[in-house]
Protein backbone atom coordinates (compact mmCIF):
# COMPACT_ATOMS: atom_id res chain seq x y z
CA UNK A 1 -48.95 -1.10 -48.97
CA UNK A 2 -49.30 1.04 -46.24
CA UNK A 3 -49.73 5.28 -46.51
CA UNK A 4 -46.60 7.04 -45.15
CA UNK A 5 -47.39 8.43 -41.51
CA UNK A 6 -44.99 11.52 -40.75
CA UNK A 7 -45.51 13.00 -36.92
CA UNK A 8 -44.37 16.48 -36.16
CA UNK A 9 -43.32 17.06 -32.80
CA UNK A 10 -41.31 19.21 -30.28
CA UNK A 11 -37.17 18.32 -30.05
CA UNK A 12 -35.51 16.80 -27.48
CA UNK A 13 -32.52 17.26 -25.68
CA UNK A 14 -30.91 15.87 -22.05
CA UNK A 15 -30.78 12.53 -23.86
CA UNK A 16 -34.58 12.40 -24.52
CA UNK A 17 -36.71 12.25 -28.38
CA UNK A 18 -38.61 15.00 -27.83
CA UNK A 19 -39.16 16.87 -24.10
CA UNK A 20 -43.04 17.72 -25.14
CA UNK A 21 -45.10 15.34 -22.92
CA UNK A 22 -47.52 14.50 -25.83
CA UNK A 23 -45.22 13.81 -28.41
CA UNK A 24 -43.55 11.30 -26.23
CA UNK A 25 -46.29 9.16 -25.74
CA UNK A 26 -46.91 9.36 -29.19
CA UNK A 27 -43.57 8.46 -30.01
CA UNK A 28 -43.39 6.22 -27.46
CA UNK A 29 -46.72 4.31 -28.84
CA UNK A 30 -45.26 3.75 -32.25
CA UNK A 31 -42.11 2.22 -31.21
CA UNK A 32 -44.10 -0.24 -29.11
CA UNK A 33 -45.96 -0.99 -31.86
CA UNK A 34 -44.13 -0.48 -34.75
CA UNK A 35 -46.01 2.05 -36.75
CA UNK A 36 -43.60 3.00 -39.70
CA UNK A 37 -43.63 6.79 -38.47
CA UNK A 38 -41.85 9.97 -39.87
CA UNK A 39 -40.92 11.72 -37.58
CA UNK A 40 -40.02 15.87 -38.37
CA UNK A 41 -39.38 17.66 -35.32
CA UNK A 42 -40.70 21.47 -36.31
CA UNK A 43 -39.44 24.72 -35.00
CA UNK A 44 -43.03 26.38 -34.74
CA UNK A 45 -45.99 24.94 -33.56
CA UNK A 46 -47.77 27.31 -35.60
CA UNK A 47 -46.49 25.76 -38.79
CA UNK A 48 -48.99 22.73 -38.13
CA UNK A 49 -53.08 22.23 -38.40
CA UNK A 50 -54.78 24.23 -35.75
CA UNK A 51 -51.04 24.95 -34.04
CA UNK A 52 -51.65 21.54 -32.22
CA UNK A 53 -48.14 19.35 -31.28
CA UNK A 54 -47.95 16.79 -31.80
CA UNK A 55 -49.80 16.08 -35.44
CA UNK A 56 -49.68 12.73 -37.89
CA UNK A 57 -50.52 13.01 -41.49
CA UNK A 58 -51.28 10.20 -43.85
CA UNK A 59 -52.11 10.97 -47.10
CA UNK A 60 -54.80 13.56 -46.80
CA UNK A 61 -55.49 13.33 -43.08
CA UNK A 62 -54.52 14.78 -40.08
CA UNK A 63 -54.99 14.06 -36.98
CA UNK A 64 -53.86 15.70 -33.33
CA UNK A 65 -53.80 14.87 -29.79
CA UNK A 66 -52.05 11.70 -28.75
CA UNK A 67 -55.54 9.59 -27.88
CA UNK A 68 -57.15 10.62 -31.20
CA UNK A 69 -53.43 9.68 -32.88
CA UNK A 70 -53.30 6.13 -31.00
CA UNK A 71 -56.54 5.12 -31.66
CA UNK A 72 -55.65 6.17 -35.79
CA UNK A 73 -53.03 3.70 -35.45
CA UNK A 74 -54.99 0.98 -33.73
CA UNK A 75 -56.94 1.35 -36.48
CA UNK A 76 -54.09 0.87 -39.03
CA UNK A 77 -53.41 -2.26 -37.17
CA UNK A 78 -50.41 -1.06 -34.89
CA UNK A 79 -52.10 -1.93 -31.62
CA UNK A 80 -49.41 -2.11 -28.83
CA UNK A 81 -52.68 -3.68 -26.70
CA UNK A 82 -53.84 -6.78 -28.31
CA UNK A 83 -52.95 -8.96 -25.82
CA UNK A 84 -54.69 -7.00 -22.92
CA UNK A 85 -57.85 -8.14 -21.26
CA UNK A 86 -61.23 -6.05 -20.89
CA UNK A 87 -60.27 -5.40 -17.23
CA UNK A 88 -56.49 -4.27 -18.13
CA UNK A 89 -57.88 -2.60 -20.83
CA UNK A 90 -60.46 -0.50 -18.26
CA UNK A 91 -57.20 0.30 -16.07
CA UNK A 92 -55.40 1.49 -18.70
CA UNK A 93 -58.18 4.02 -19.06
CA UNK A 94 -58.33 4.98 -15.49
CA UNK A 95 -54.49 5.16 -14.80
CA UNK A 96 -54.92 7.79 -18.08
CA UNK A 97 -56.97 10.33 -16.70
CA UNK A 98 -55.13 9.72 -12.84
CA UNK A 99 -52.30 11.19 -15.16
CA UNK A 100 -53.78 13.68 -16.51
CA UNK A 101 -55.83 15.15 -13.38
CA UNK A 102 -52.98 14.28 -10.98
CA UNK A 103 -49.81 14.87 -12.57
CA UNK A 104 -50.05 16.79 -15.14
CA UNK A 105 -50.49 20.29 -13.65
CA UNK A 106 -47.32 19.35 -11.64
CA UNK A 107 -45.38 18.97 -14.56
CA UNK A 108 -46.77 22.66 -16.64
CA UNK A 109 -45.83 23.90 -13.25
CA UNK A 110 -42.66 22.59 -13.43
CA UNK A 111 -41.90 23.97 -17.08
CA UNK A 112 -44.24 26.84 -17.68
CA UNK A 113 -44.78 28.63 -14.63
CA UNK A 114 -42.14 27.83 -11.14
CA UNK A 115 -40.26 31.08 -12.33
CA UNK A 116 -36.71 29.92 -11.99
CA UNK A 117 -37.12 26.90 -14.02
CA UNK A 118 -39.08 28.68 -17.39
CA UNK A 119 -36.35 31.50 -17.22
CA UNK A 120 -32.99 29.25 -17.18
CA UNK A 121 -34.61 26.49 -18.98
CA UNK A 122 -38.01 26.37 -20.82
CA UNK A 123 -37.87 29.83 -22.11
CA UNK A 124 -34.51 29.72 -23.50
CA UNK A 125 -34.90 26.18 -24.57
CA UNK A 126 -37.82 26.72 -26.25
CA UNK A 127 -36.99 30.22 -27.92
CA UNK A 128 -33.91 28.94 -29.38
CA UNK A 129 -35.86 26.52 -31.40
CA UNK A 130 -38.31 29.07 -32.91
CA UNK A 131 -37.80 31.62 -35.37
CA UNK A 132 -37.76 35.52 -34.41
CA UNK A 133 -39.53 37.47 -34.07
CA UNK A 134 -42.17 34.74 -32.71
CA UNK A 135 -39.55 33.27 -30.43
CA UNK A 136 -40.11 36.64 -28.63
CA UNK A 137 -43.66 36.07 -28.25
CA UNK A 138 -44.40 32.40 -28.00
CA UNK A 139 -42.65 30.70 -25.15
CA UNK A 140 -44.32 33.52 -23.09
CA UNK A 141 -48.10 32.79 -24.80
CA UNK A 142 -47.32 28.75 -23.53
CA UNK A 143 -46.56 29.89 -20.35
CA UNK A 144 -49.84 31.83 -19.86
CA UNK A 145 -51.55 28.75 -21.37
CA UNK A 146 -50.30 26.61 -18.76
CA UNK A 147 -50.84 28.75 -16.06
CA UNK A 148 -54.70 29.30 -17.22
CA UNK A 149 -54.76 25.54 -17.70
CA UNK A 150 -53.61 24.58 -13.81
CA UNK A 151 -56.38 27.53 -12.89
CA UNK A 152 -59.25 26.74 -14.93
CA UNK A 153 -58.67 23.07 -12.85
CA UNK A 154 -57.30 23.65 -9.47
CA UNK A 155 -58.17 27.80 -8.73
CA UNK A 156 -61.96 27.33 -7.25
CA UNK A 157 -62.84 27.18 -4.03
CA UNK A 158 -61.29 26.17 -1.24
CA UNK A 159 -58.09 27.35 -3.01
CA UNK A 160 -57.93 30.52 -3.87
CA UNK A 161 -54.20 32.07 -3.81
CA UNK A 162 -51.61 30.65 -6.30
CA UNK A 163 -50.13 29.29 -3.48
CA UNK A 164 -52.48 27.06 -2.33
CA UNK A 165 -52.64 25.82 -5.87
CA UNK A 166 -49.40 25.10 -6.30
CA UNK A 167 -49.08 23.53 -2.77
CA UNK A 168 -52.11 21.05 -3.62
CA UNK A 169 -50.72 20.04 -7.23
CA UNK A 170 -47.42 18.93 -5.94
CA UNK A 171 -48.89 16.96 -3.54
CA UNK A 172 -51.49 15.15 -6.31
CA UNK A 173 -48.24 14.28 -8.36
CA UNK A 174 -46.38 13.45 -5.62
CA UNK A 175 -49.53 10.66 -4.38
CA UNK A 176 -49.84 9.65 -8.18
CA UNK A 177 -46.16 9.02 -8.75
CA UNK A 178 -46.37 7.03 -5.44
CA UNK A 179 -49.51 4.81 -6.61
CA UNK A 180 -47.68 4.15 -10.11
CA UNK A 181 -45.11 3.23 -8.69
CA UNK A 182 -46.88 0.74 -6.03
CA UNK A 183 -48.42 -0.27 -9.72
CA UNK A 184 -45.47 -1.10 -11.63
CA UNK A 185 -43.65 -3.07 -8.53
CA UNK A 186 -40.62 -5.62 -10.29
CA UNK A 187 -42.45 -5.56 -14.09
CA UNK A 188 -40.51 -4.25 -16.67
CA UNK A 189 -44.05 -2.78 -17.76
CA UNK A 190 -47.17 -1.88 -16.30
CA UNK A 191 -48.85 -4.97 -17.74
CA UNK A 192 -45.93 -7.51 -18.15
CA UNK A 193 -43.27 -7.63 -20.34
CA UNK A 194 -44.73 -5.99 -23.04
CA UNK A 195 -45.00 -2.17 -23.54
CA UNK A 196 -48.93 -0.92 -24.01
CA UNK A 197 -50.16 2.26 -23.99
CA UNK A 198 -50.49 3.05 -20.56
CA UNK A 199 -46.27 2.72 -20.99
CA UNK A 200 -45.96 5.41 -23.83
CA UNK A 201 -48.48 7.47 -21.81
CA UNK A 202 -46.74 7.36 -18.03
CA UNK A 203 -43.18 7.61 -20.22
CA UNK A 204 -44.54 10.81 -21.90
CA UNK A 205 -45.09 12.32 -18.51
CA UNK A 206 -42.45 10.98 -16.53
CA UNK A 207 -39.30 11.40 -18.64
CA UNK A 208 -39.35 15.21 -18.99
CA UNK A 209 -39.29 15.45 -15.29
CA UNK A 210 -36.64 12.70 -14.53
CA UNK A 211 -34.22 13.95 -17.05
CA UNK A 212 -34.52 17.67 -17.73
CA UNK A 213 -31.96 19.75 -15.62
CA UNK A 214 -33.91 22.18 -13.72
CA UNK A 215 -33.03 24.57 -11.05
CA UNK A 216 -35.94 23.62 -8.83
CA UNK A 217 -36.32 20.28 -9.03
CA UNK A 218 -39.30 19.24 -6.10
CA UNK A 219 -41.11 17.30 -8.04
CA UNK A 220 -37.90 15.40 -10.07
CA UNK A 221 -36.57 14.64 -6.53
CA UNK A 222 -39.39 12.56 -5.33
CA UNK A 223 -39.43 10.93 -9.02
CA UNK A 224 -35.81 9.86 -8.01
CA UNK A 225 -36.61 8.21 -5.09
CA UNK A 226 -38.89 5.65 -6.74
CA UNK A 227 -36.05 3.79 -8.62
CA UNK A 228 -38.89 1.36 -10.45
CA UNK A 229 -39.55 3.92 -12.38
CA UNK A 230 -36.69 5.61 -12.86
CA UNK A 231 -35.68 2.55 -14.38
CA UNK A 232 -38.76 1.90 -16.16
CA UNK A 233 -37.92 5.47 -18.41
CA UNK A 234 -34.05 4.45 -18.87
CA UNK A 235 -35.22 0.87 -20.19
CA UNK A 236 -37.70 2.57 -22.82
CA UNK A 237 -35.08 4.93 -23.86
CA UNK A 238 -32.03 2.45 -24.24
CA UNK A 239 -34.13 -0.28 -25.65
CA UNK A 240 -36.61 1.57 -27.77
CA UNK A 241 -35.20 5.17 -28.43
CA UNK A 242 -31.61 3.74 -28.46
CA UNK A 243 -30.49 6.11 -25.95
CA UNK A 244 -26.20 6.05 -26.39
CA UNK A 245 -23.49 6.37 -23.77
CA UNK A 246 -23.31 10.13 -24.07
CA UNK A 247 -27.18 10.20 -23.44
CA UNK A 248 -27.65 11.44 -27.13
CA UNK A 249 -30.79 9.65 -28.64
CA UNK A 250 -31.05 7.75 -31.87
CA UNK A 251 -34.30 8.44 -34.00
């Protein structure tokens, strides 16, 4: 008999499981493949190993980051990828880090630092879910992560003013939600009509930006124009998250 597996994550809300990008995929991953998880959605990330979100225990381990997570449950024989050949297997790993050097600084940008958004969403959001007095103090610490995350990336020469940082990301998301979209096409999925784990990986980064009600929305807007994969998130959460009329999600 398989060891219980319990994942602690970040909520959701707007009709999505959780609206951390990581925890997602993660989630995402073990619906595809139909790893028995737990899943405790935690007020702190503090309250976890090392502070790291999301984080799966089994028995005496624990493990964090979604790739490290994945490849534990590959190994427990919930492998969403069996079926893939070495060559979809090699794009799989290539659309990956296209995600994470293109798009991701869009989306912190989006959440942590573009001012209106963090103060009449992520802020709020965030510090209603932690207890005070650290609800005070942490939303503000993830912002200054993010920001020092986009800069350590994207703030050496030739740009050197905020602006021109900001200016370049959105146009790297912008080009990478184009080429996945050129990618998916008609499929249901990115390799068929089965989910893998590029799926639970572009779903982790996609939905928080197509459903999440910002103020400034730049980057959601062009995601709205590319109805594939608009579609491809609402599929993943009706059929897999059981996303209901009201746009409340089932665990």
């Amino acid at each position: 008999m398989a060891a219980p597996m319990e994942l602690s994550c970040w909520g959701g809300d707007w009709g999505l499981p959780s609206l951390h990008p990581e925890s997602l995929t993660v989630m995402a991953y073990a619906k595809f493949s139909g790893a028995p998880l737990t899943v405790n959605t935690i007020n702190n990330s503090w309250s976890t190993p090392k502070a790291d979100v999301p984080v799966l225990i089994s028995e005496d381990t624990v493990i964090s980051q979604p790739a490290k997570i994945l490849n534990f449950l590959r190994k427990q024989r919930y492998n969403a990828d069996y079926e893939l050949s070495a060559k979809q297997g090699a794009d799989t790993l290539a659309y990956i880090a296209l995600l994470e050097e293109k798009l991701l600084p869009a989306l912190l940008h989006t959440f942590w630092v573009e001012a209106e958004n963090y103060c009449s969403v992520t802020k709020p959001w965030f510090a209603s879910r932690i207890p005070f007095p650290l609800s005070l103090y942490l939303p503000g610490k993830m912002s200054r992560e993010a920001l020092n995350r986009i800069l350590l990336t994207r703030g050496g020469p030739p740009l050197y003013s905020l602006t021109e940082v900001e200016a370049q990301i959105y146009r790297d998301a912008k080009e990478c939600l184009n080429l996945l979209s050129k990618r998916l096409g008609t499929s249901q999925f990115f390799f068929g009509n089965t989910p893998t784990t590029l799926d639970a990986f572009v779903f982790g980064f996609l939905a928080p930006v197509y459903k999440v009600c910002f103020p400034r929305v730049q980057l959601q807007e062009h995601l709205k124009q590319l109805t594939n994969l608009c579609r491809f998130c609402d599929d993943i959460l009706t059929c897999y998250f059981k996303l209901t009329i009201t746009g409340s999600v089932e665990k």
